[in-house]
PDB file of N, CA and C in Angstrom:
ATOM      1  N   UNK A   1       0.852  -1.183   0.000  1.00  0.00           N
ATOM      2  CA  UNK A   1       0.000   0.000   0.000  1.00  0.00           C
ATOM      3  C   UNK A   1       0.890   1.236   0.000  1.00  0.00           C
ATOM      4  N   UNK A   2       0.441   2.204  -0.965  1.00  0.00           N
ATOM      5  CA  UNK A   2       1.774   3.372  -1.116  1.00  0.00           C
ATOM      6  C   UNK A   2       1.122   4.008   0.399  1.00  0.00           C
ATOM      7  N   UNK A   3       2.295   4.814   0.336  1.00  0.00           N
ATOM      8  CA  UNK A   3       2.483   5.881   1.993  1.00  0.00           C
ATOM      9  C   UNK A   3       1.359   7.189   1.397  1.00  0.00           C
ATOM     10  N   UNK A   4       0.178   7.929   2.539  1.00  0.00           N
ATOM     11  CA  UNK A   4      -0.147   9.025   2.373  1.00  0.00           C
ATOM     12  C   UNK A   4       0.450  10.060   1.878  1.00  0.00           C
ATOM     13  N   UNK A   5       0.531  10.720   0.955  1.00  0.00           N
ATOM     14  CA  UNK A   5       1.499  12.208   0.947  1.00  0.00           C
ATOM     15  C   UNK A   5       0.980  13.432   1.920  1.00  0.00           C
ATOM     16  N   UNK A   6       1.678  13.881   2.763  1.00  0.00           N
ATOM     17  CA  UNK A   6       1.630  14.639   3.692  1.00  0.00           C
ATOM     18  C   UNK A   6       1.152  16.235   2.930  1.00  0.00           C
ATOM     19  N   UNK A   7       0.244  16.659   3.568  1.00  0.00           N
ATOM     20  CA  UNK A   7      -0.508  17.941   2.771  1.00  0.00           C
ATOM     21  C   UNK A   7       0.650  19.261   3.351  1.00  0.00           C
ATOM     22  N   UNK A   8       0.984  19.965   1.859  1.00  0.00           N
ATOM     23  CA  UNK A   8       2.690  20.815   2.471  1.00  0.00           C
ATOM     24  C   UNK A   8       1.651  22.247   2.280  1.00  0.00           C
ATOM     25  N   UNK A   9       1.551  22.878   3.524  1.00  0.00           N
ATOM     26  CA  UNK A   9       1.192  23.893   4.022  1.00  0.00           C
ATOM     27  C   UNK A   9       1.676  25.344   3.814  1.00  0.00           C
ATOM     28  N   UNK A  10       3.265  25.070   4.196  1.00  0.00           N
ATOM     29  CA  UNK A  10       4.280  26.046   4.741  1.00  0.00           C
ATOM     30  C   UNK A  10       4.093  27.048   4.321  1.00  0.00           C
ATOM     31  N   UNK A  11       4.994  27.832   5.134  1.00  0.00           N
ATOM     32  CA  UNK A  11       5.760  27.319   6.437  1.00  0.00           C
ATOM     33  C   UNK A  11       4.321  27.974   7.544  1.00  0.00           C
ATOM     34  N   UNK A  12       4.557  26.958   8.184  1.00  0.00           N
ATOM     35  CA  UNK A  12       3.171  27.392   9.303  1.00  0.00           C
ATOM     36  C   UNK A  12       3.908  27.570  10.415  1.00  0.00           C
ATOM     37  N   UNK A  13       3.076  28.679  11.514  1.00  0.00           N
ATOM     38  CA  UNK A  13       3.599  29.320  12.347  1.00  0.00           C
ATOM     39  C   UNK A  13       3.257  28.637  13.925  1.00  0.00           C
ATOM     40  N   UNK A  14       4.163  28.441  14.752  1.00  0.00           N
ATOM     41  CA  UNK A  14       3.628  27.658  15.701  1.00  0.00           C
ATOM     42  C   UNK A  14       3.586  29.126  17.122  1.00  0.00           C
ATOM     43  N   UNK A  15       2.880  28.804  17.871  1.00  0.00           N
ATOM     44  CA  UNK A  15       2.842  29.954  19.155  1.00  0.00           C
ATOM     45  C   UNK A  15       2.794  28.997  20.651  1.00  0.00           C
ATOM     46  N   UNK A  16       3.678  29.864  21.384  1.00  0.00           N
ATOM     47  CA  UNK A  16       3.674  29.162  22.846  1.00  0.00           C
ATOM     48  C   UNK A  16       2.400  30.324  23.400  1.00  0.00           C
ATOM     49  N   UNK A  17       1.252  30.035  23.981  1.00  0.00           N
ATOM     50  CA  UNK A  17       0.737  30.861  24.841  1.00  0.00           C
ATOM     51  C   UNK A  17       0.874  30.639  26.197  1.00  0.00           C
ATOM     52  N   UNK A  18       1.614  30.932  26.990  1.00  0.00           N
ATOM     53  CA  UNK A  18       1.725  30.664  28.331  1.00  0.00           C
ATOM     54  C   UNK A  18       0.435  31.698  29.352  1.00  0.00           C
ATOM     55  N   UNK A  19      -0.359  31.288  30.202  1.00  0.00           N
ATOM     56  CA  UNK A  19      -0.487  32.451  30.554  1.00  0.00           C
ATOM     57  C   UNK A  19      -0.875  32.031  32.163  1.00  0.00           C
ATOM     58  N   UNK A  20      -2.061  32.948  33.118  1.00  0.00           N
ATOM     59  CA  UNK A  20      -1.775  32.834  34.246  1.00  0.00           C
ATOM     60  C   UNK A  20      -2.388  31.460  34.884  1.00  0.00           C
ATOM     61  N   UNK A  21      -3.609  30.424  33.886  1.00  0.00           N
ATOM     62  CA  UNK A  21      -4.213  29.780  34.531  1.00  0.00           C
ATOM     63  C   UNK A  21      -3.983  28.359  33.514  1.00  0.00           C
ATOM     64  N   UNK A  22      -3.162  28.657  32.026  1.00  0.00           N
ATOM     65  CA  UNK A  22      -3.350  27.536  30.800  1.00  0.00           C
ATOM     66  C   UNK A  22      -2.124  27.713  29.866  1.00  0.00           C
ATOM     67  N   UNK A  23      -1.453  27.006  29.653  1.00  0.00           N
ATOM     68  CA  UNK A  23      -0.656  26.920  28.426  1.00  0.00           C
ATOM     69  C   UNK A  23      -1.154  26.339  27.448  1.00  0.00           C
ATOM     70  N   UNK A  24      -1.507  26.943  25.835  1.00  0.00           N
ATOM     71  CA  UNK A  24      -1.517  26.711  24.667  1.00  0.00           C
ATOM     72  C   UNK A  24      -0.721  26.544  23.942  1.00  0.00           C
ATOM     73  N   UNK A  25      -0.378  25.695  22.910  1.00  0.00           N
ATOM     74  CA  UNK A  25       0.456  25.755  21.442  1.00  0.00           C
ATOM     75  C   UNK A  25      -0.378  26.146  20.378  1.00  0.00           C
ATOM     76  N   UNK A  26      -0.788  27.148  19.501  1.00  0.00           N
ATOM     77  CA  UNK A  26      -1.231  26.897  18.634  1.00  0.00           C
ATOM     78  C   UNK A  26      -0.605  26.930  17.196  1.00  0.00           C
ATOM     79  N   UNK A  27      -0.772  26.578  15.441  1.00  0.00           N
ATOM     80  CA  UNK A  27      -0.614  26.521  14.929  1.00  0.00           C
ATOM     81  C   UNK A  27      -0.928  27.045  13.487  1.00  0.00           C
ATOM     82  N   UNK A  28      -0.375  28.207  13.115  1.00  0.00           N
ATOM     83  CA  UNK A  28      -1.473  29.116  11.779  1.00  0.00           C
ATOM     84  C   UNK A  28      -1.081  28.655  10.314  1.00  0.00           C
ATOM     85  N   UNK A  29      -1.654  28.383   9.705  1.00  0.00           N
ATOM     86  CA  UNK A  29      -0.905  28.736   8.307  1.00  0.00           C
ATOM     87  C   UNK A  29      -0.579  30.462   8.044  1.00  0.00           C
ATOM     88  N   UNK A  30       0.430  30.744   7.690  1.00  0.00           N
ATOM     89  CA  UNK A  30       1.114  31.750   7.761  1.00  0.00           C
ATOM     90  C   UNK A  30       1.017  32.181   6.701  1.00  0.00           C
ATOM     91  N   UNK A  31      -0.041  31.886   5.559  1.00  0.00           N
ATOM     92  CA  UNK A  31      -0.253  32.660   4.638  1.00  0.00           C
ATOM     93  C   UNK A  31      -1.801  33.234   4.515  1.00  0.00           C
ATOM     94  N   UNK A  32      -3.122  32.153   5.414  1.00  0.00           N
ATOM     95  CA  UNK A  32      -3.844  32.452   5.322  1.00  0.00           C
ATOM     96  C   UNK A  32      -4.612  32.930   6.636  1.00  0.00           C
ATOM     97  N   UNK A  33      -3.351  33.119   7.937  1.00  0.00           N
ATOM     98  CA  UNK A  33      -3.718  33.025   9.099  1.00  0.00           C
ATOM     99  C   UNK A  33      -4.829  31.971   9.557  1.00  0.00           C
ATOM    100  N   UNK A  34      -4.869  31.391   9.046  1.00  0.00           N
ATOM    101  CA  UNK A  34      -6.312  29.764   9.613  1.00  0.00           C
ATOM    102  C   UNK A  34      -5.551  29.602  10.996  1.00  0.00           C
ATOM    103  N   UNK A  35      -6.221  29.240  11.582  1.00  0.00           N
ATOM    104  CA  UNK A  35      -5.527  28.308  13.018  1.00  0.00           C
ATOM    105  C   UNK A  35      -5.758  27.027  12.944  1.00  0.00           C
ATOM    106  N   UNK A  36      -4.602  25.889  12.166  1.00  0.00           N
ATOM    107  CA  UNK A  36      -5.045  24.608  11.649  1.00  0.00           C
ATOM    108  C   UNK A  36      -4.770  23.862  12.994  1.00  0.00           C
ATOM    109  N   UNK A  37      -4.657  24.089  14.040  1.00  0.00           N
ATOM    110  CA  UNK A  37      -4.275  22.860  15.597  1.00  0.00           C
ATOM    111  C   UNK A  37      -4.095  23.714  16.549  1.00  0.00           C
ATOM    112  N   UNK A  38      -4.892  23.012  17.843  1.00  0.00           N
ATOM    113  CA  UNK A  38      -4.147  23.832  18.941  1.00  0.00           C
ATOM    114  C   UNK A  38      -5.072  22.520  19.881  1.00  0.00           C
ATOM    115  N   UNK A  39      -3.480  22.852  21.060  1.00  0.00           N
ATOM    116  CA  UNK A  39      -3.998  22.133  22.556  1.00  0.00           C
ATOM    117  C   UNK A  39      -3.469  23.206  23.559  1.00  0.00           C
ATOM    118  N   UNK A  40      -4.550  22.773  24.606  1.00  0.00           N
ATOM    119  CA  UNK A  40      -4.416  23.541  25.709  1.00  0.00           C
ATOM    120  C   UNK A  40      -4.512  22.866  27.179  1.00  0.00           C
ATOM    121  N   UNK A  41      -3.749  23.412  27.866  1.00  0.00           N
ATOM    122  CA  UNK A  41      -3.661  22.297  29.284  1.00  0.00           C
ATOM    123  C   UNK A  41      -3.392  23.688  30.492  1.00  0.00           C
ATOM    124  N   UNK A  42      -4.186  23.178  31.532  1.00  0.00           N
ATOM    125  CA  UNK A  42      -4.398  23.863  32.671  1.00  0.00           C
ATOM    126  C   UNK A  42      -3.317  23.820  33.511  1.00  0.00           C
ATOM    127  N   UNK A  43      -3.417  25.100  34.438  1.00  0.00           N
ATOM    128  CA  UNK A  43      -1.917  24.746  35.205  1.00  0.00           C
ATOM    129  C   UNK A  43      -2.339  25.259  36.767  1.00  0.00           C
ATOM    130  N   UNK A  44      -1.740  24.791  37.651  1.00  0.00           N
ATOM    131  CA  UNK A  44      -1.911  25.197  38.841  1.00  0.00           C
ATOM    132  C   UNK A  44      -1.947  26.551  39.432  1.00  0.00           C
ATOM    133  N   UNK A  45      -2.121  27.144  40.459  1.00  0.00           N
ATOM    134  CA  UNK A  45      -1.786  28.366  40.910  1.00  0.00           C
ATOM    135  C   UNK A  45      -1.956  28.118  41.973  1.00  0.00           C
ATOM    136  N   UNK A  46      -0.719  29.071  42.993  1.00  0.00           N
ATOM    137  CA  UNK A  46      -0.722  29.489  44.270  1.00  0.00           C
ATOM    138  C   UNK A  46      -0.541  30.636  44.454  1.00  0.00           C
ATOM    139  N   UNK A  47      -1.780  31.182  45.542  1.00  0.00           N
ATOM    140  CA  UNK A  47      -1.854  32.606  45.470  1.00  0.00           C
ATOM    141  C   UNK A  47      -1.388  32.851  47.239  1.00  0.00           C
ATOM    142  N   UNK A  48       0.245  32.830  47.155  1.00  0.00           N
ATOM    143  CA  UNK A  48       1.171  33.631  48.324  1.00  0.00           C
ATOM    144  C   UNK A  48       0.696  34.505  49.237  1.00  0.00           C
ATOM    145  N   UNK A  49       0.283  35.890  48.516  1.00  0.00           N
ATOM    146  CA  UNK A  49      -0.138  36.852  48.760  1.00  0.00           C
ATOM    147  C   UNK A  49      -1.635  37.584  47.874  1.00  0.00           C
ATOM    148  N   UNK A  50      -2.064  38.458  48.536  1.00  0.00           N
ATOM    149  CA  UNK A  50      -3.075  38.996  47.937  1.00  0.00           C
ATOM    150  C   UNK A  50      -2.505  39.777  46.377  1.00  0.00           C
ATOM    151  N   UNK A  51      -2.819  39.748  45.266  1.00  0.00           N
ATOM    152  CA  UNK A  51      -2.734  39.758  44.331  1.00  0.00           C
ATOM    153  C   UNK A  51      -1.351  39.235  43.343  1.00  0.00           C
ATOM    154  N   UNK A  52      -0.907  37.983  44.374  1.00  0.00           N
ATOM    155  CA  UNK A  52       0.219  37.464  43.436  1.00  0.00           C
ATOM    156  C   UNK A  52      -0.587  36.385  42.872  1.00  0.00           C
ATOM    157  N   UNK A  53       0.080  35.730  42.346  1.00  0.00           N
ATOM    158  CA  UNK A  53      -0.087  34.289  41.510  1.00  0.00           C
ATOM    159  C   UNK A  53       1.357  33.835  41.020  1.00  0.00           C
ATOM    160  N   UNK A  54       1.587  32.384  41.634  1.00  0.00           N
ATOM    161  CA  UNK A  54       2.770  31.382  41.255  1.00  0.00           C
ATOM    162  C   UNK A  54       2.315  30.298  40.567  1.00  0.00           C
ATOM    163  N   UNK A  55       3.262  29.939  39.144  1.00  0.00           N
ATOM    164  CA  UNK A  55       3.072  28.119  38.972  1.00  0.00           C
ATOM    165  C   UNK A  55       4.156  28.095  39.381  1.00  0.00           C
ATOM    166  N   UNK A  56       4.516  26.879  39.359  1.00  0.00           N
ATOM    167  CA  UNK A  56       5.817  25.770  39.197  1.00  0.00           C
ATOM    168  C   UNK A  56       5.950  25.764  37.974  1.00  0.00           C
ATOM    169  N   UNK A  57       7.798  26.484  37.869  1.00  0.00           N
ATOM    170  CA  UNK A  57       7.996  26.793  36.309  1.00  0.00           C
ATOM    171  C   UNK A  57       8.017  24.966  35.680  1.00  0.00           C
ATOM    172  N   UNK A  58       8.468  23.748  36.844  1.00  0.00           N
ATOM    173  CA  UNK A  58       8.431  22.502  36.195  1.00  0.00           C
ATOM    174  C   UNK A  58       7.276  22.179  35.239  1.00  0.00           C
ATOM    175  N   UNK A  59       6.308  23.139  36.006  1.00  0.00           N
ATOM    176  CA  UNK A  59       4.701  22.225  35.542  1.00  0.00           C
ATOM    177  C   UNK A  59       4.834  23.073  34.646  1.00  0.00           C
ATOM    178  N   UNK A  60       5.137  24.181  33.906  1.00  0.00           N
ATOM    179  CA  UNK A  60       4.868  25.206  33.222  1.00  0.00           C
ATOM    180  C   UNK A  60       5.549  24.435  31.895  1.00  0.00           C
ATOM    181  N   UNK A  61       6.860  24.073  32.151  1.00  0.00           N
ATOM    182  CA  UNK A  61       7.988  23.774  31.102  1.00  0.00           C
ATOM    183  C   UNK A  61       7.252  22.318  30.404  1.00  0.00           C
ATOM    184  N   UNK A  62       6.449  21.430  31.402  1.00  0.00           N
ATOM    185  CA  UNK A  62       5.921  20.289  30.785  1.00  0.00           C
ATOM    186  C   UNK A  62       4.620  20.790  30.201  1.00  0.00           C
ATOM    187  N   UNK A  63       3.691  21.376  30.645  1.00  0.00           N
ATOM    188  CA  UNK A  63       2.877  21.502  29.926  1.00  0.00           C
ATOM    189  C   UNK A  63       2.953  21.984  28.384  1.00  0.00           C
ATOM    190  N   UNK A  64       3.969  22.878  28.364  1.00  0.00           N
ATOM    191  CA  UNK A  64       4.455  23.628  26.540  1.00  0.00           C
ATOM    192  C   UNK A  64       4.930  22.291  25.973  1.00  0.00           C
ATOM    193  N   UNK A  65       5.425  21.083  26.406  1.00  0.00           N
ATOM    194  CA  UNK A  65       6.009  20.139  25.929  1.00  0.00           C
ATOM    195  C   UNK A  65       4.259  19.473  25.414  1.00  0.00           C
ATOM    196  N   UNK A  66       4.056  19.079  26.032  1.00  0.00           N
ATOM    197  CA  UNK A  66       2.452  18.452  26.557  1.00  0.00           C
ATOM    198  C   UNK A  66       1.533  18.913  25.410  1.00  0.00           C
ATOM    199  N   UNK A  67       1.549  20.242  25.300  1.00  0.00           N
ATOM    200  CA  UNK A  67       0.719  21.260  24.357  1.00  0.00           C
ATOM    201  C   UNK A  67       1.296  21.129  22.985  1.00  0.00           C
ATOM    202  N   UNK A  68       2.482  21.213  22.700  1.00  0.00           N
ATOM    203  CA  UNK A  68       2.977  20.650  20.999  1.00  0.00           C
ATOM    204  C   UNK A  68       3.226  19.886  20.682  1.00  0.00           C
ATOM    205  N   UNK A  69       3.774  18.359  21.527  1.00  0.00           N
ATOM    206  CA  UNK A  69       3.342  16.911  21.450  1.00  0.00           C
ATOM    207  C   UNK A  69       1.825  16.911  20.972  1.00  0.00           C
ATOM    208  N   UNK A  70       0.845  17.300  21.291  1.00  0.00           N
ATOM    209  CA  UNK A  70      -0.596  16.906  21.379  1.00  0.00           C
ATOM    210  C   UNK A  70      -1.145  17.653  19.891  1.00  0.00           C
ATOM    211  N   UNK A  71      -0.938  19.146  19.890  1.00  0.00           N
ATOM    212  CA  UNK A  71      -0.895  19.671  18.813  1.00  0.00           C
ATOM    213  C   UNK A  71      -0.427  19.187  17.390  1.00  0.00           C
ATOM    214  N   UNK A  72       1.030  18.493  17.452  1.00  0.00           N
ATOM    215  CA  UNK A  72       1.331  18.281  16.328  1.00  0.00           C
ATOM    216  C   UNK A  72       1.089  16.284  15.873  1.00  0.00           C
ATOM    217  N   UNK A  73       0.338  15.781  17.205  1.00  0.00           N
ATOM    218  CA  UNK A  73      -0.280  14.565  17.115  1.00  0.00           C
ATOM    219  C   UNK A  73      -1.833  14.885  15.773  1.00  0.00           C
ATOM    220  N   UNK A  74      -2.277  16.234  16.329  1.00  0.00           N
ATOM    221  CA  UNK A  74      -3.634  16.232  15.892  1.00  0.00           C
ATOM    222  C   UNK A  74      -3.285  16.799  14.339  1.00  0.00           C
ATOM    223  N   UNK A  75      -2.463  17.236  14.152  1.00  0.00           N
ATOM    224  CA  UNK A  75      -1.897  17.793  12.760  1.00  0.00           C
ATOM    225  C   UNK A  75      -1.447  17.049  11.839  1.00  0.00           C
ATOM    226  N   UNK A  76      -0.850  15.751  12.416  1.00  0.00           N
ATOM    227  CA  UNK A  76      -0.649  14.285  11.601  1.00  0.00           C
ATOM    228  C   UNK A  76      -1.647  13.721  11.116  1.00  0.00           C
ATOM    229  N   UNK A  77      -2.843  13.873  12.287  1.00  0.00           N
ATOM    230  CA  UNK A  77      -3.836  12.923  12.369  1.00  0.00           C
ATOM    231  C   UNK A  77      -4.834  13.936  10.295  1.00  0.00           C
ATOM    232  N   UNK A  78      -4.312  15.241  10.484  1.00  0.00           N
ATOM    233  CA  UNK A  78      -4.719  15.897   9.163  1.00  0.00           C
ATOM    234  C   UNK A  78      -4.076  15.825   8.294  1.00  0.00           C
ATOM    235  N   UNK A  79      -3.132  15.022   8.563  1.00  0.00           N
ATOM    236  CA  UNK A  79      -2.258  14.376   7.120  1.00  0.00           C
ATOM    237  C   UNK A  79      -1.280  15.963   6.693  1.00  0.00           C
ATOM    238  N   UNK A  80      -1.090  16.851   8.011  1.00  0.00           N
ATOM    239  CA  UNK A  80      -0.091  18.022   7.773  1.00  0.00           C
ATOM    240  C   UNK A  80       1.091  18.083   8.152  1.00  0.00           C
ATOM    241  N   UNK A  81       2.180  18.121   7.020  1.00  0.00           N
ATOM    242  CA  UNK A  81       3.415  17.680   7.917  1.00  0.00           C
ATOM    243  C   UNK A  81       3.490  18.758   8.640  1.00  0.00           C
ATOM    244  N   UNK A  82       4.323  18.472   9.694  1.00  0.00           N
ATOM    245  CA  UNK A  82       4.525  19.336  10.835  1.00  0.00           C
ATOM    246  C   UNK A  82       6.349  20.273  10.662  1.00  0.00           C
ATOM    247  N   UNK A  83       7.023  19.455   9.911  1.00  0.00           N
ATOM    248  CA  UNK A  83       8.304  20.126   9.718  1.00  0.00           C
ATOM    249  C   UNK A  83       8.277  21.326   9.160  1.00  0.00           C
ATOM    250  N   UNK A  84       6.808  21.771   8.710  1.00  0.00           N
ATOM    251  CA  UNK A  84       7.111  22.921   8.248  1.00  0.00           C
ATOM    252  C   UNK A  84       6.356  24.062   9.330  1.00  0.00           C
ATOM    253  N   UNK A  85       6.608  23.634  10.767  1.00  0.00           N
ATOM    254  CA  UNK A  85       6.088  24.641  11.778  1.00  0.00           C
ATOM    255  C   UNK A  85       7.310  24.865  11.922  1.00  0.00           C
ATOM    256  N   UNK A  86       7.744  26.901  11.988  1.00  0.00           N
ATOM    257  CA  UNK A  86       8.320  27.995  12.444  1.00  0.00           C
ATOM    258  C   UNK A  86       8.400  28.427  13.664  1.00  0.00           C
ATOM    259  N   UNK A  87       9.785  28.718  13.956  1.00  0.00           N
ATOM    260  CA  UNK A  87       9.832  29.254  15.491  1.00  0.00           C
ATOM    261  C   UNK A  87       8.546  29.615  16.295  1.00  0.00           C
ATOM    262  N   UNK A  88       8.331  28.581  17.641  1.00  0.00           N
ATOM    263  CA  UNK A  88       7.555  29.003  18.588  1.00  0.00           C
ATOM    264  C   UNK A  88       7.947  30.536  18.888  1.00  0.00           C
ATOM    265  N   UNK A  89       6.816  30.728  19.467  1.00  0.00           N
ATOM    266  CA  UNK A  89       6.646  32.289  19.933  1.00  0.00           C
ATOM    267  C   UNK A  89       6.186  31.868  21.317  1.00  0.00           C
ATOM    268  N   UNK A  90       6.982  32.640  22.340  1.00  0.00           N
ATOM    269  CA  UNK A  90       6.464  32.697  23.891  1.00  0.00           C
ATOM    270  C   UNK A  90       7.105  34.106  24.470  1.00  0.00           C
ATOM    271  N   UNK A  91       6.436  34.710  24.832  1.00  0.00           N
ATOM    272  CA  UNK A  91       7.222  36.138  25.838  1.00  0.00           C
ATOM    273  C   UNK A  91       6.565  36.017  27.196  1.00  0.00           C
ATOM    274  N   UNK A  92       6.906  37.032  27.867  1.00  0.00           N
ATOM    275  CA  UNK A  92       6.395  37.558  29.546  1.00  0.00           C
ATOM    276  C   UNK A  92       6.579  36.717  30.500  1.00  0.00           C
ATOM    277  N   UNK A  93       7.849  35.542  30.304  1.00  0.00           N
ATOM    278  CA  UNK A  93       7.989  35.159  31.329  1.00  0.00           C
ATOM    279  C   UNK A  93       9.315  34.942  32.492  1.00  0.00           C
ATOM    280  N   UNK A  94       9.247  34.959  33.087  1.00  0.00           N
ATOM    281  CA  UNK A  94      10.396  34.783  34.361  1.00  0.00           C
ATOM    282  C   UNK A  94      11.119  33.980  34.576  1.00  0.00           C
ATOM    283  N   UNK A  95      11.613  33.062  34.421  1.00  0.00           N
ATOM    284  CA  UNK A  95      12.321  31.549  35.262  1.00  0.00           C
ATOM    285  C   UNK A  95      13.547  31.614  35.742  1.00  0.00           C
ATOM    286  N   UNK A  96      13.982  31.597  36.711  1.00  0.00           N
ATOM    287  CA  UNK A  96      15.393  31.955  37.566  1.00  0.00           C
ATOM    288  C   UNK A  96      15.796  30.090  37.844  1.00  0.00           C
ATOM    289  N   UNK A  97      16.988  29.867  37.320  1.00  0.00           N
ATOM    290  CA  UNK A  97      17.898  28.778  36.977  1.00  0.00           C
ATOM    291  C   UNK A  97      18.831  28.740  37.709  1.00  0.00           C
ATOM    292  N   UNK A  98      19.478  27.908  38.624  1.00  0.00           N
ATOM    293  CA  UNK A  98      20.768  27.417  39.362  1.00  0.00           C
ATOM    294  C   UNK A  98      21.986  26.944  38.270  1.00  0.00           C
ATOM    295  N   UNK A  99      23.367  27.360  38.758  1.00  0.00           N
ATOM    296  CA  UNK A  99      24.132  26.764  37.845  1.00  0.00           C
ATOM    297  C   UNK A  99      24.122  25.634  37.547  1.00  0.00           C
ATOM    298  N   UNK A 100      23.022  24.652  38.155  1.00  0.00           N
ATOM    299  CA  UNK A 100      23.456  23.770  37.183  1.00  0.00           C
ATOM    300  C   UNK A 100      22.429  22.815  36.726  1.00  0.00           C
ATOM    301  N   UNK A 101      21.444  24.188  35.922  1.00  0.00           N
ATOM    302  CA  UNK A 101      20.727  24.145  35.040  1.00  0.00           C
ATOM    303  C   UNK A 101      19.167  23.398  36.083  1.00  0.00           C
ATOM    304  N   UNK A 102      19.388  23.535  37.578  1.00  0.00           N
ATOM    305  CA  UNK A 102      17.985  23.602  38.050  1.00  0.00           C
ATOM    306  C   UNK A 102      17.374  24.694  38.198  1.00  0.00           C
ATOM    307  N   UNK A 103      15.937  24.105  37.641  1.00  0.00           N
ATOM    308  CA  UNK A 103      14.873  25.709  37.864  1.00  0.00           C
ATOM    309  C   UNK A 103      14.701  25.910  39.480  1.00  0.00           C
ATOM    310  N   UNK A 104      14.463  26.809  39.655  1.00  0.00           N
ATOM    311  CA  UNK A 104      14.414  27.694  40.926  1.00  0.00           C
ATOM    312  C   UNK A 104      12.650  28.034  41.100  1.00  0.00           C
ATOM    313  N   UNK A 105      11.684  27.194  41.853  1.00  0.00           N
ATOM    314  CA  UNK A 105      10.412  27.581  42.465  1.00  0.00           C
ATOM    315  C   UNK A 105      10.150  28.466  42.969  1.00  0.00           C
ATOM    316  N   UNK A 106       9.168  28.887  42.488  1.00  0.00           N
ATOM    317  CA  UNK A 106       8.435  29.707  44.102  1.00  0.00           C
ATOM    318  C   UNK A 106       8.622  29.727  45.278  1.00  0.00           C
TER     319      UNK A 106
END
């Protein structure tokens, strides 16, 4: 049985959304802006003080893993190759690292 040919998109744009309660990956075609995939996964919070909010950058770092594993599962499953997703995009965030390369909690 010949192999599917993978439907060539490119180059499609991938995005980290991190934010205070969910991390997203999503996925655009970058010519027609469509949003062809996206997963999203919930994340903890601890609220320290009155108007802070903490995750655990661990849970933070797995969930973005979690979110474009899953994303680019459902993008196969559309017969889209995925090699042609472009630098993630993620800003606004913090993570303070030990020399030797442990993240540093709340």
């Amino acid at each position: 049985m010949a192999a599917t040919k993978k439907a060539v998109l490119g180059p499609l744009v991938g995005a980290v959304d991190q934010g205070t309660s969910s991390t997203r990956f999503l996925v655009f075609n970058s010519k027609t802006a469509e949003l062809l995939s996206h997963h999203q996964v919930e994340i903890k919070q601890e609220f320290p003080r009155e108007g802070w909010v903490e995750q655990d950058p661990k849970e933070i770092l797995m969930s973005v893993y979690e979110c474009i594993e899953k994303t680019c599962e459902k993008l196969e499953q559309l017969n889209i190759d995925i090699s042609n997703i472009k630098g993630p995009i993620s800003t606004n965030k913090l993570v303070c690292f030990t020399e030797q390369v442990e993240v540093l909690g709340p």
